[in-house]
Protein backbone atom coordinates (compact mmCIF):
# COMPACT_ATOMS: atom_id res chain seq x y z
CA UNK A 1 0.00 0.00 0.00
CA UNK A 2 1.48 3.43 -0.84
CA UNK A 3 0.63 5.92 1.84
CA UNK A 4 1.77 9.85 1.47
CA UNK A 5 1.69 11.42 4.93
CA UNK A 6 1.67 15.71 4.49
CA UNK A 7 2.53 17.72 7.70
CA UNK A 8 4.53 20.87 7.78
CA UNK A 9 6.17 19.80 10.87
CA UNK A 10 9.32 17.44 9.83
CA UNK A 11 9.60 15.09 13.38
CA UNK A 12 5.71 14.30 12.83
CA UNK A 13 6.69 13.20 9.30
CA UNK A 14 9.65 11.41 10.51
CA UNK A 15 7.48 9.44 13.07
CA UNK A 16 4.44 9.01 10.78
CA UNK A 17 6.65 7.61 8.68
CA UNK A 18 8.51 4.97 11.14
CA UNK A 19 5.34 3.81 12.35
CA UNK A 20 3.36 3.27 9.17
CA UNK A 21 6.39 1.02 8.23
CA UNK A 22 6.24 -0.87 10.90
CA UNK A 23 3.36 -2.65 8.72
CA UNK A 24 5.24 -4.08 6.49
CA UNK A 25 3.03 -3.67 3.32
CA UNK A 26 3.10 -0.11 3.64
CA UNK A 27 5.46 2.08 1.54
CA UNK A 28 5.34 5.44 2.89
CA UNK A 29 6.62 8.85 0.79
CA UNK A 30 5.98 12.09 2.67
CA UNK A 31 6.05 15.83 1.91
CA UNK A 32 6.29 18.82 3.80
CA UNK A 33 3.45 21.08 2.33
CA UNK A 34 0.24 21.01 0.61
CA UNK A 35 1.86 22.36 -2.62
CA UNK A 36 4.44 19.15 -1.94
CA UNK A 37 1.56 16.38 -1.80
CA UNK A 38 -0.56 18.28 -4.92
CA UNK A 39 2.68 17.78 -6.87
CA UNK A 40 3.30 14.12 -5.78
CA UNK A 41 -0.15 13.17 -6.50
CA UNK A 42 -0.46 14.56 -9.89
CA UNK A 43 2.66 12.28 -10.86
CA UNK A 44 2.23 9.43 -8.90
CA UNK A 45 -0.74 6.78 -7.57
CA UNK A 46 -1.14 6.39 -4.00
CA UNK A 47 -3.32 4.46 -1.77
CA UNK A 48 -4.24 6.76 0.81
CA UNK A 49 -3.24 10.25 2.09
CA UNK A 50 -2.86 11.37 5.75
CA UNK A 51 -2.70 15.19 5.51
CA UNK A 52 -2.35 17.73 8.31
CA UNK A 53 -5.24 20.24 9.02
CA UNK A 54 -3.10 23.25 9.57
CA UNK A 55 0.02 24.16 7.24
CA UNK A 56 0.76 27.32 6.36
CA UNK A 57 0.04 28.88 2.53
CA UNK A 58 -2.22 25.60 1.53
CA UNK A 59 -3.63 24.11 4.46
CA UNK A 60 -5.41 20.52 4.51
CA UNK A 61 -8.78 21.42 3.19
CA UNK A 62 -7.33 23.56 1.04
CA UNK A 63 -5.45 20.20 -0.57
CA UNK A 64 -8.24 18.10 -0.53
CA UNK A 65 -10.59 20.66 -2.25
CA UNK A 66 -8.11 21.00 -4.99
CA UNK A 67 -7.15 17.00 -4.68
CA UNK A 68 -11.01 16.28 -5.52
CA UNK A 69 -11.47 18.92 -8.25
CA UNK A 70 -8.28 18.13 -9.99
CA UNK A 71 -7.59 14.13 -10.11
CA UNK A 72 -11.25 12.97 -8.34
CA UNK A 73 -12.68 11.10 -5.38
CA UNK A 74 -9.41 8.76 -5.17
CA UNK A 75 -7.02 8.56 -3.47
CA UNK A 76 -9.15 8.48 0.39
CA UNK A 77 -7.83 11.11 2.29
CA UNK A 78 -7.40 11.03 6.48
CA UNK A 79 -6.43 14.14 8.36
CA UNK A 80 -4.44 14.56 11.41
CA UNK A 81 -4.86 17.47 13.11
CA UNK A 82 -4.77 18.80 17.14
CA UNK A 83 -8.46 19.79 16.85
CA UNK A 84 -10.33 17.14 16.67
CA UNK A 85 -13.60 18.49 18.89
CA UNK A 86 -16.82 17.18 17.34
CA UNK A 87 -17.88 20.11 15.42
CA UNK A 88 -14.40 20.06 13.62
CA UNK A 89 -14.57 16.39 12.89
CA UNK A 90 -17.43 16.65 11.68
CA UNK A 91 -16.43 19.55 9.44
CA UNK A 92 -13.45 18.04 7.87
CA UNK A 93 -15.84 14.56 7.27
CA UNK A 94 -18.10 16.95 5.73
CA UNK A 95 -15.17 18.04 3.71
CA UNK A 96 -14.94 14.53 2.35
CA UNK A 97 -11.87 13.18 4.52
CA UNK A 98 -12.57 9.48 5.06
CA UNK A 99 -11.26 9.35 8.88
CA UNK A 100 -9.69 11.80 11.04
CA UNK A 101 -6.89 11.04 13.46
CA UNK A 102 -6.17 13.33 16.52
CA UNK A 103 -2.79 14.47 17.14
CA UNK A 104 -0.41 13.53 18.81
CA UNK A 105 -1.45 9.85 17.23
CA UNK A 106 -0.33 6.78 18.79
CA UNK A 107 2.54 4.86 16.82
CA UNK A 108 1.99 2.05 17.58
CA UNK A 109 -1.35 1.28 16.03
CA UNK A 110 -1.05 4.57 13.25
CA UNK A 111 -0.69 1.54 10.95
CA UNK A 112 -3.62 -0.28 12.53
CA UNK A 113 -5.86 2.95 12.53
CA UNK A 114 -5.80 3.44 8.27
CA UNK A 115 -6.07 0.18 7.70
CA UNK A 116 -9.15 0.22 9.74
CA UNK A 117 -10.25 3.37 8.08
CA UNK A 118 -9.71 2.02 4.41
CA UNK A 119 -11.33 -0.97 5.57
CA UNK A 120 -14.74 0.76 6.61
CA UNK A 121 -14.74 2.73 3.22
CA UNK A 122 -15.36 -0.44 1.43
CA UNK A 123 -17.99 -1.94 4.11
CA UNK A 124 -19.69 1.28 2.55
């Protein structure tokens, strides 16, 4: 499975990346803005994003808005992001994110937590 995790923040990427690994089908690329992942995505297939909320310039909605007008409803997209209260879960589900994971995430079970995700989309 080819994952891209987008944060701005490069130790979250570092240990999004090290944990998603630890499953050992996943192949993990990351990038460090939202004009990073648009660029990786329009030249490359991937499985499933995890994109951070807030980034400067292009923040995660921002991505997945122009994700969904420019290449269409693949690939799922999960955002991570500090504020995960109800109403802004809901929002960012709303948005069309598949899951989202609160920050600071658990590496131990990041793996276990998209799998899960991608695994409810097709129960769908």
């Amino acid at each position: 499975m080819n994952v891209l995790y987008v944060d701005d923040e490069g130790d979250l990427r570092e240990l999004a990346q090290l944990s998603l690994e630890l499953d050992p089908d996943m192949r993990v690329t990351t990038a460090a803005s939202g004009v990073a992942a648009l660029d990786h995505l329009r030249r490359a297939t991937v499985d499933v994003v995890l994109l951070d909320v807030m980034m400067p310039k292009m923040d995660g909605p921002a991505v997945l808005a122009t994700l969904r007008a420019e290449i269409g409803p693949n690939p799922p997209v999960i955002f991570v992001t500090a504020r995960a209260l109800p109403d802004e879960r809901r929002r960012l589900l709303d948005l069309g994110a598949l899951e989202v994971i609160t920050k600071p995430f658990d590496p131990t079970v990041l793996a276990q937590d998209v799998r899960a995700a991608l695994a409810r989309r097709h129960e769908r």
